[in-house]
Protein backbone atom coordinates (compact mmCIF):
# COMPACT_ATOMS: atom_id res chain seq x y z
CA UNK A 1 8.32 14.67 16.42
CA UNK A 2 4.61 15.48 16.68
CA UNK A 3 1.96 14.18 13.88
CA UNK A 4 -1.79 15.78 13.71
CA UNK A 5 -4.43 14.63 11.36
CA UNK A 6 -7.01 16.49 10.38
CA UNK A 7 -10.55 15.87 8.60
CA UNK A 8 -13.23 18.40 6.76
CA UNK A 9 -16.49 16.63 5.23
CA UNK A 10 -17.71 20.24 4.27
CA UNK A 11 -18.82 20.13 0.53
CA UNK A 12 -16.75 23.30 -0.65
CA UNK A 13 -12.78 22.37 -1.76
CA UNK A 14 -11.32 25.47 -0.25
CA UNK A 15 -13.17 24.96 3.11
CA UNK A 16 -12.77 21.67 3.22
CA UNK A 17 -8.29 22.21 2.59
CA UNK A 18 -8.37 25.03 5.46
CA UNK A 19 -10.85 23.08 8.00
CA UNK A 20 -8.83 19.82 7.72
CA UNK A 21 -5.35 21.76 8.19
CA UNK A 22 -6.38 23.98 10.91
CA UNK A 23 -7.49 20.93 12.71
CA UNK A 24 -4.35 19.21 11.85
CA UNK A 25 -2.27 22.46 13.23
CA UNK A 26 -4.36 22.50 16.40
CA UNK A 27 -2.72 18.62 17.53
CA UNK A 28 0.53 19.48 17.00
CA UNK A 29 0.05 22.16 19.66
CA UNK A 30 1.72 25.40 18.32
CA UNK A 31 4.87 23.15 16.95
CA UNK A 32 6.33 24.29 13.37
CA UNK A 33 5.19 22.00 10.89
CA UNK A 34 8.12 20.26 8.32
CA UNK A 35 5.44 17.96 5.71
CA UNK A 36 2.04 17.31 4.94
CA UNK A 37 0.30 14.52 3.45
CA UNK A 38 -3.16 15.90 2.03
CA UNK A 39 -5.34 13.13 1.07
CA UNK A 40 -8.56 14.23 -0.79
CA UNK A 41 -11.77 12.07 -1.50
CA UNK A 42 -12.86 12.19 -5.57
CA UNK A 43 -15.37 13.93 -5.18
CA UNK A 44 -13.09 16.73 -4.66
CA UNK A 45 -10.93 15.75 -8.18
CA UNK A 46 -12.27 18.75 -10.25
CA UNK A 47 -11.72 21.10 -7.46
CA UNK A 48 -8.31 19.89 -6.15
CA UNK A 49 -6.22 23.28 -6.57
CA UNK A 50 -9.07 24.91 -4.10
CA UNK A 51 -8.58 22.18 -1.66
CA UNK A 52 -4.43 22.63 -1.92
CA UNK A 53 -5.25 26.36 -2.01
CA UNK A 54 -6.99 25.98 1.51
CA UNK A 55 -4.14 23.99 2.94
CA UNK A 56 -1.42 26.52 1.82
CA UNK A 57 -3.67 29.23 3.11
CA UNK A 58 -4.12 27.82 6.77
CA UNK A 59 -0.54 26.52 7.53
CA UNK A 60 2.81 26.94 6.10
CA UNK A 61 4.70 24.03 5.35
CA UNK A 62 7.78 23.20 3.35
CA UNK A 63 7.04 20.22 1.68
CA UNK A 64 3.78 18.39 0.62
CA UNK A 65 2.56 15.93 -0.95
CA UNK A 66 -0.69 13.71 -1.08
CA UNK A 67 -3.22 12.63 -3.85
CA UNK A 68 -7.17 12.58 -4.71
CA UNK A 69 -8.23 9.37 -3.78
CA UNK A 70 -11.41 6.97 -4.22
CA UNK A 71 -12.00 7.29 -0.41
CA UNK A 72 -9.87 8.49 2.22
CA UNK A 73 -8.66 7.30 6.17
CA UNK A 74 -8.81 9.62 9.02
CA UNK A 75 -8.59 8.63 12.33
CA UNK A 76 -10.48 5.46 13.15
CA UNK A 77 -12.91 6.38 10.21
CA UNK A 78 -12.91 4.88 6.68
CA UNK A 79 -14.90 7.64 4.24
CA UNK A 80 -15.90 5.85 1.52
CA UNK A 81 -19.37 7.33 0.00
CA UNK A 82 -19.05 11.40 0.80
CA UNK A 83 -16.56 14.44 0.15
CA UNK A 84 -13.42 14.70 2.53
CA UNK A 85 -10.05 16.08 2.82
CA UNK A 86 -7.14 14.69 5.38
CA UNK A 87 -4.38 16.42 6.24
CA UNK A 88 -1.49 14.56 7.99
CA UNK A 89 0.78 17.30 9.58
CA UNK A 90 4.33 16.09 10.85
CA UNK A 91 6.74 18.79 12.93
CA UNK A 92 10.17 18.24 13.96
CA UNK A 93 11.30 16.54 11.06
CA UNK A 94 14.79 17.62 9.10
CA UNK A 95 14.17 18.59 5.76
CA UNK A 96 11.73 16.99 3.66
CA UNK A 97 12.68 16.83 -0.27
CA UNK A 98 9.56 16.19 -2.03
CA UNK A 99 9.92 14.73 -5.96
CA UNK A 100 8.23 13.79 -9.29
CA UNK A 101 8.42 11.03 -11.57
CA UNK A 102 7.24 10.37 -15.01
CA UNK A 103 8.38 7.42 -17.08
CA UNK A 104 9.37 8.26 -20.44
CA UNK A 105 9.20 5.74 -23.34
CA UNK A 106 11.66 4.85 -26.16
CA UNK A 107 12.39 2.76 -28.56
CA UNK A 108 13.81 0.28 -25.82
CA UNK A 109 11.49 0.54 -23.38
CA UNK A 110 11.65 3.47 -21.07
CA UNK A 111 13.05 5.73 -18.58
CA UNK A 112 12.67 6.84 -15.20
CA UNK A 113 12.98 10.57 -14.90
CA UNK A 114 12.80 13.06 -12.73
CA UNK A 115 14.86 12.18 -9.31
CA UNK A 116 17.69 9.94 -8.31
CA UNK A 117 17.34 7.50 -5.66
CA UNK A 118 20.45 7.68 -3.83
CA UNK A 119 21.60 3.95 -2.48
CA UNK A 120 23.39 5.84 0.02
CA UNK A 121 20.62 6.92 2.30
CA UNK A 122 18.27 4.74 4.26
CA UNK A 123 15.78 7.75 4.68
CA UNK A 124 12.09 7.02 4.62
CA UNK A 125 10.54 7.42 0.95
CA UNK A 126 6.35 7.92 0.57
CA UNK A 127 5.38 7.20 -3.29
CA UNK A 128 1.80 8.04 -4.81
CA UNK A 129 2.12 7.01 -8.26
CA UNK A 130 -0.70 7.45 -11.23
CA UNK A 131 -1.59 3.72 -12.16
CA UNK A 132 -2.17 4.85 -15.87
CA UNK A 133 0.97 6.55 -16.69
CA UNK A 134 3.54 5.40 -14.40
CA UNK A 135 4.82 1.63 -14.29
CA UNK A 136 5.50 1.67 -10.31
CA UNK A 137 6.34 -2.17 -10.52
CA UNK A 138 9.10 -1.18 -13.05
CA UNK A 139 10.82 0.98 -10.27
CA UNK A 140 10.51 -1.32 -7.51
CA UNK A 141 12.05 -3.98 -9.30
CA UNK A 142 14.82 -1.38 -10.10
CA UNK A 143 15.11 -0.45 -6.60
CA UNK A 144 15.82 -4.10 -5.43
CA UNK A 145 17.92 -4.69 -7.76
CA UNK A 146 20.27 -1.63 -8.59
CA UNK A 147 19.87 -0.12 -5.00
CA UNK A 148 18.91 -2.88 -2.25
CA UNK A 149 18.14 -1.56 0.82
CA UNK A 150 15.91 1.65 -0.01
CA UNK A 151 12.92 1.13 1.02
CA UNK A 152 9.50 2.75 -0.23
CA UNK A 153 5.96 2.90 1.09
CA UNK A 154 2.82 4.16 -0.39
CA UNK A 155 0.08 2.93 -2.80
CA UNK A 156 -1.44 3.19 -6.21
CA UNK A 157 -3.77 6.59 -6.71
CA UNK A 158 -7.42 5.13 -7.35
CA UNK A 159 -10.49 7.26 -8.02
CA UNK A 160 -9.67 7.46 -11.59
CA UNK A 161 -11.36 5.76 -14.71
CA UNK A 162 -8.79 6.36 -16.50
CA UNK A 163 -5.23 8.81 -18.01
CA UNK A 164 -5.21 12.37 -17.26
CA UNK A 165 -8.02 11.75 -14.11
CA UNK A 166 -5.18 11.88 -11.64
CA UNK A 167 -4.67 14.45 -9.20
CA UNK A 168 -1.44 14.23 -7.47
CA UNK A 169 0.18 17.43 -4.98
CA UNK A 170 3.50 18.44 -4.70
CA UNK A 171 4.00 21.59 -2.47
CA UNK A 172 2.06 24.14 -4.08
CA UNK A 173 1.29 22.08 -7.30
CA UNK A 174 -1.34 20.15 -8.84
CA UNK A 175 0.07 17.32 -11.42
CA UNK A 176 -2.05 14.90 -13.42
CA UNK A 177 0.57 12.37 -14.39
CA UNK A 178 3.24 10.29 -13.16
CA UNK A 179 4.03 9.84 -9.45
CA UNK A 180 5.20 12.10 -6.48
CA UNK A 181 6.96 11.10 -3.50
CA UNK A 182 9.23 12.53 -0.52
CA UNK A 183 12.10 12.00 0.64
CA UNK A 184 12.78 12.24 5.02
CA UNK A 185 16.10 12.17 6.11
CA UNK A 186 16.45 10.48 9.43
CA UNK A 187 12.92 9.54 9.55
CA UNK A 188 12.08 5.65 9.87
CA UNK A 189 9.28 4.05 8.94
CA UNK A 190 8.53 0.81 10.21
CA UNK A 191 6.32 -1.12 7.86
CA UNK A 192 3.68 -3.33 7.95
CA UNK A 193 1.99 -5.40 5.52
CA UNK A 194 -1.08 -7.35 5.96
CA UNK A 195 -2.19 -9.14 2.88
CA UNK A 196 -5.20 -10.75 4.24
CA UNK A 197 -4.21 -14.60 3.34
CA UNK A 198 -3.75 -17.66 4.98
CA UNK A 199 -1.76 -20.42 3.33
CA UNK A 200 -4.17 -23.44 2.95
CA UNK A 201 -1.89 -27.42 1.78
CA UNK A 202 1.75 -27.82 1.96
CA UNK A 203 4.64 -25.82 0.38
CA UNK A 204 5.22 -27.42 -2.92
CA UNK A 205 9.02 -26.63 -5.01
CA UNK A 206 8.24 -25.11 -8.52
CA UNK A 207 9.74 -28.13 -10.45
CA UNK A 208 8.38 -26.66 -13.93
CA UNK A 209 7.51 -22.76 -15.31
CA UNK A 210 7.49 -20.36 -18.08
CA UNK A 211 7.58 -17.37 -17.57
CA UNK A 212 4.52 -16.54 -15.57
CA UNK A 213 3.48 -20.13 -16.53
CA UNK A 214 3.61 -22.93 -13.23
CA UNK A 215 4.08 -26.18 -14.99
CA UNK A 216 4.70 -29.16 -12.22
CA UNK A 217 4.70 -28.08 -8.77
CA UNK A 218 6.64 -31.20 -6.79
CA UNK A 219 7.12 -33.08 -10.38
CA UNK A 220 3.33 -33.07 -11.50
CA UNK A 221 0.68 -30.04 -12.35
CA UNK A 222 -0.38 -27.59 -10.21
CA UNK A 223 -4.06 -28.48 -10.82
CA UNK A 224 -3.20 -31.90 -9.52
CA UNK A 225 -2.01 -31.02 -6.55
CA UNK A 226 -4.87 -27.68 -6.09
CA UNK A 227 -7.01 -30.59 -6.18
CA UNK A 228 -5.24 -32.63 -3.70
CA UNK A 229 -5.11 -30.04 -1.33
CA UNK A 230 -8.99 -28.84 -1.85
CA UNK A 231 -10.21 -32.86 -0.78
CA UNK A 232 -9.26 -32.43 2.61
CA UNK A 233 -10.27 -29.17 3.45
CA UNK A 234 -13.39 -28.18 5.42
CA UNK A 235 -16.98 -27.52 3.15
CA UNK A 236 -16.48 -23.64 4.58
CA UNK A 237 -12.85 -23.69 3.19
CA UNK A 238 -13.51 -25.51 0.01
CA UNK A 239 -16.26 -22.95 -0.75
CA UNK A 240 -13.54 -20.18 -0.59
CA UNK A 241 -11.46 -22.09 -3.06
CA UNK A 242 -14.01 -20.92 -5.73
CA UNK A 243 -13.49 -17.19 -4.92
CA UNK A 244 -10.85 -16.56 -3.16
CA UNK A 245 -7.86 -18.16 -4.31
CA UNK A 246 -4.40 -16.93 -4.71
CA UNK A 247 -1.19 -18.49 -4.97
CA UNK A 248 1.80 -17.21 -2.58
CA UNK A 249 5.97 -16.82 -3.37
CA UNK A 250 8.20 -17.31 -0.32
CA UNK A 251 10.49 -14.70 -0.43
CA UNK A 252 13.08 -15.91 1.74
CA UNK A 253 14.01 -19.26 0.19
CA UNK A 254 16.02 -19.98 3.73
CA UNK A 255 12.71 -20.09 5.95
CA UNK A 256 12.23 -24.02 6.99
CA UNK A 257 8.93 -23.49 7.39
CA UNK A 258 7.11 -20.43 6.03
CA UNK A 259 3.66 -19.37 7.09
CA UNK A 260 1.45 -16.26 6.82
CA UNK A 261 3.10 -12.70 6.16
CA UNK A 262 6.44 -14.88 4.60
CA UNK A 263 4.72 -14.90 1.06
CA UNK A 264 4.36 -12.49 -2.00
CA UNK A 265 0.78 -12.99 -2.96
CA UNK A 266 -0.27 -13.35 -6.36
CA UNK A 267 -3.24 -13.90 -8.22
CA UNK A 268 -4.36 -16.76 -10.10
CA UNK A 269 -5.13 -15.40 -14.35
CA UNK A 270 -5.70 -18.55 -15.91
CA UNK A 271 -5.60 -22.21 -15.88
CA UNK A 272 -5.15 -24.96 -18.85
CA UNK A 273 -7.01 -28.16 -18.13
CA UNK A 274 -5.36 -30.34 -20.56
CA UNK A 275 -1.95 -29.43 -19.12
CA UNK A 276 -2.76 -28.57 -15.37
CA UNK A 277 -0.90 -25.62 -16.21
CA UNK A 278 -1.61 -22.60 -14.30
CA UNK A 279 -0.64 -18.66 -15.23
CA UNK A 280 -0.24 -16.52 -12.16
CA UNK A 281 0.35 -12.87 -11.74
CA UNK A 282 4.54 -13.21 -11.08
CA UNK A 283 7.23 -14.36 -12.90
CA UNK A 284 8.57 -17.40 -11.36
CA UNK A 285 11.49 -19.77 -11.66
CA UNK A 286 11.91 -23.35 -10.84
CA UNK A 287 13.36 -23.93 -7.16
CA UNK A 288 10.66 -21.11 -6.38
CA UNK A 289 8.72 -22.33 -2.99
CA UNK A 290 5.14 -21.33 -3.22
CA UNK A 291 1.84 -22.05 -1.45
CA UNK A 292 -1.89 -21.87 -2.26
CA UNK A 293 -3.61 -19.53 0.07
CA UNK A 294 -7.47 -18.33 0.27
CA UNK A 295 -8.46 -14.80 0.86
CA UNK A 296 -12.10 -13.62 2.95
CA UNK A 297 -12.59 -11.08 5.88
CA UNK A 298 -12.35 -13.52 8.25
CA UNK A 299 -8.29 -14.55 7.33
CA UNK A 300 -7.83 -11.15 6.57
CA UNK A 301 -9.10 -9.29 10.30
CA UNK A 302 -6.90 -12.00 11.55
CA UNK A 303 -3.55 -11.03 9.88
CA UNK A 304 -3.79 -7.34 10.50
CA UNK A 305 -4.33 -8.47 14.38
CA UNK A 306 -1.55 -10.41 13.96
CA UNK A 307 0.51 -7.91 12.37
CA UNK A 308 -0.18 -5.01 14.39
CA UNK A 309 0.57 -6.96 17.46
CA UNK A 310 3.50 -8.87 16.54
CA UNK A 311 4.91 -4.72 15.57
CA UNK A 312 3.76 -3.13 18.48
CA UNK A 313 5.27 -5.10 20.38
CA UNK A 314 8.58 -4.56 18.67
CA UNK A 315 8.29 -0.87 18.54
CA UNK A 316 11.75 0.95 19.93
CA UNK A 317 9.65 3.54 21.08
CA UNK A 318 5.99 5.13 21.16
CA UNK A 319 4.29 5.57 17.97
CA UNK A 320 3.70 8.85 16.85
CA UNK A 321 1.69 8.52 14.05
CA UNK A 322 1.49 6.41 10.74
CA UNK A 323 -0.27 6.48 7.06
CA UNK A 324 -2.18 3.65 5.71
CA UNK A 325 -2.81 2.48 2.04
CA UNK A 326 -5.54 -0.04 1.74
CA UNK A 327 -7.15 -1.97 -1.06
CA UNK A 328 -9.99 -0.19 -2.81
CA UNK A 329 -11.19 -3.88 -2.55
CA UNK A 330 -11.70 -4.18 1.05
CA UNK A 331 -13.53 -1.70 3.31
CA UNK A 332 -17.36 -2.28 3.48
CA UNK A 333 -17.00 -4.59 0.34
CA UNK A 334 -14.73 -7.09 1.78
CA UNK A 335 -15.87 -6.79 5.81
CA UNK A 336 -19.64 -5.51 5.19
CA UNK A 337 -18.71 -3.38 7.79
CA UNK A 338 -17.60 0.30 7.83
CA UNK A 339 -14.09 1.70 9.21
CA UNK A 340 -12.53 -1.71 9.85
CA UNK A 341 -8.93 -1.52 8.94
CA UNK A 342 -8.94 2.15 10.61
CA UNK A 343 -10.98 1.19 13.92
CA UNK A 344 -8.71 -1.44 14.15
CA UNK A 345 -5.25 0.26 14.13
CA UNK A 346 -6.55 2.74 16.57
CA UNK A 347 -7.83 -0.16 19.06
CA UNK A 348 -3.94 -2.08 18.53
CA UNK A 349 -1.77 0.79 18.68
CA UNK A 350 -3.03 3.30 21.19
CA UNK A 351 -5.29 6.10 19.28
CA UNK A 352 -2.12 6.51 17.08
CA UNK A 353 -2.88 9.60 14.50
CA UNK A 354 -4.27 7.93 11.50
CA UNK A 355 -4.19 9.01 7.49
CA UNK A 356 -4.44 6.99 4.49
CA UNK A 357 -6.49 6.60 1.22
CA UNK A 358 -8.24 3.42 -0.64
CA UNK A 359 -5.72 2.38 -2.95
CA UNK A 360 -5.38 0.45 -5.74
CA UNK A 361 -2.10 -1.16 -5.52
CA UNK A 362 0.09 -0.92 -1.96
CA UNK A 363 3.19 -0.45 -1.80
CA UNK A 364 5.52 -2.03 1.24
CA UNK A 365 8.36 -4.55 1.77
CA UNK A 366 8.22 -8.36 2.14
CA UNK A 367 11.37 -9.63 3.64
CA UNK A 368 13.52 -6.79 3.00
CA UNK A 369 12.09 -6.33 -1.03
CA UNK A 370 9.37 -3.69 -1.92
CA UNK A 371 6.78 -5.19 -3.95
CA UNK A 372 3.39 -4.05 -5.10
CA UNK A 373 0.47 -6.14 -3.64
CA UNK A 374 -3.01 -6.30 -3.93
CA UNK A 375 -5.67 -6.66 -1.18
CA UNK A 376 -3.24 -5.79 1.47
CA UNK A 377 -3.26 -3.16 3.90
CA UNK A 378 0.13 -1.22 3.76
CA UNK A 379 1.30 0.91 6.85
CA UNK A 380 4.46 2.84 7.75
CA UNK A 381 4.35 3.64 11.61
CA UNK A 382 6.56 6.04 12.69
CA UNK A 383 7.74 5.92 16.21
CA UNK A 384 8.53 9.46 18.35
């Protein structure tokens, strides 16, 4: 297997689709490609069929998919503020079966339509769903509960203000709605997940909930023990308190001790101060573990180091490419730097060929479940 990613910031769609696949063709030296991702900025959105156009007209490939995006990844770049196209070419793959989604309501709720997940495969699956007509936590939840053990990767399409803004590819299609995806057979991604927090107190037992509604963490209420924890930190660490705190679910109930990278993060919606109640983004049930954790630049460079090492380390062979779906929330806004995420896969894993967009929801697994997180940066590396 061979991956080449391309990039075109010229201004014209069509040149932009054929500069960014020929460039892509070029790395994988002559090899027959089996899937492209093309990843498009937004300022591209009204001209997406001539960026697709200059893709199909530059390389043949059997399957693609990809999506317009707020701002794309390429390499160790991060283009946030100017036109660009991306195209991630793979070869040697076996047959790639790209799909669509839409969700369909009813009286009861709604449907899923459009392709079967089958339990039987352990295949790699990319998904680039539209946040404003298709309910992406809806299918994960399905997925680890009807079919455990299928795992999916991808992210939330941003770039949009709203339904029908979308622009989603599927081989030689343009589709405003819903999600696309592919399927690889034999293809493995191994994922990572950085969400950028670092648990701050002690694990407390949810001993009281509703819902989405924390009652008594530890018999008394949450706010209590928020403010418990919040005396004893640092000034620098009680100052993130005020902006940047979340609340994290341990996934695996059997860790003894759970630290950063074992927790679902949520956010915090709402607190009641007569009750010490507090609402948080996740159902949850009593006997839940969970952990306050704060979120800044500085806890999250530190994770993705973390993360990147603790994989690549782990890798069963050489990595031969990967695709990355990071906030729309971090970037420049979150580091005050440019190309940080990016610059620092390249600098941890070797130069590895590089595509992604700004999303806004990611997509990846924590402790075996996929889950949709926020602030995170989701990767699937794929290893030669």
């Amino acid at each position: 297997m061979r991956i080449g990613v391309g990039l075109s910031t010229a201004p014209g769609a069509w040149q932009a689709g054929a500069e960014a696949a020929a460039h892509a063709r070029d790395q994988i030296a002559g090899d027959t490609p089996s899937l492209a991702v093309l990843l498009a900025s937004r300022a591209h959105t009204d001209d997406a069929s001539a960026v697709l156009a200059g893709v199909h007209q530059t390389v043949r490939v059997p399957a693609l998919v990809g999506c317009v995006a707020q701002a794309i990844v390429a390499g160790r770049r991060e283009i946030e503020d100017e036109p660009a196209v991306v195209v991630w070419l793979a070869s040697g793959l076996p047959a790639a079966e790209t799909f669509q989604l839409d969700f369909v309501r009813t009286a009861t709720g709604g449907l899923l339509a459009g392709y079967h997940f089958d339990q039987a495969t352990r295949d790699f699956h990319l998904l680039l769903p539209d946040p404003f007509s298709f309910p992406a936590d809806i299918l994960l939840e399905h997925l680890n509960t009807d079919l455990p053990g299928i795992t999916v990767m991808g992210g939330l399409v941003s770039g949009t203000q709203g339904p029908g803004g979308c622009r989603l590819f599927r081989d030689h299609d343009v589709v405003t709605s819903g999600a696309v995806g592919v399927r690889v057979p034999g293809l493995h991604g191994v994922p990572i997940v950085s969400q950028g927090c670092r648990p701050i107190g002690y694990p407390y037992i949810v001993t009281g909930a509703r819902g989405a509604l924390i009652t008594e963490l530890g018999g008394r209420p949450p706010i209590v023990r928020l403010r418990e924890i919040v005396e004893v930190l640092p000034p620098d660490q009680q100052e993130l308190v005020t902006h940047g705190l979340q609340i994290g679910i341990v996934v695996d109930e059997h860790l003894a001790v759970p630290g950063q990278g074992d927790f679902l993060i949520r956010g915090l919606l709402g607190a009641d101060p007569s009750s010490g109640a507090l609402e948080i983004g996740e159902l949850v049930e009593v006997g839940t573990t969970v952990q306050f954790q704060v979120r800044d630049a500085v806890g999250a460079d530190e994770d993705l180091r973390a993360a990147l090492v603790r994989v690549g380390s782990d890798l069963p062979g050489h990595p031969a490419g990967a695709l990355l779906f990071t906030c729309n929330g971090r970037g420049r806004r979150m580091f005050g730097v440019a190309n940080h995420d990016a610059a620092l896969i390249e600098d941890l894993l070797d130069g590895i060929p590089l595509a992604g967009i700004f999303a806004a929801g990611e997509i990846g697994p924590i402790a075996g479940r996929n889950a949709l997180h926020g602030f995170t940066a989701s990767m699937a590396v794929f290893v030669e």
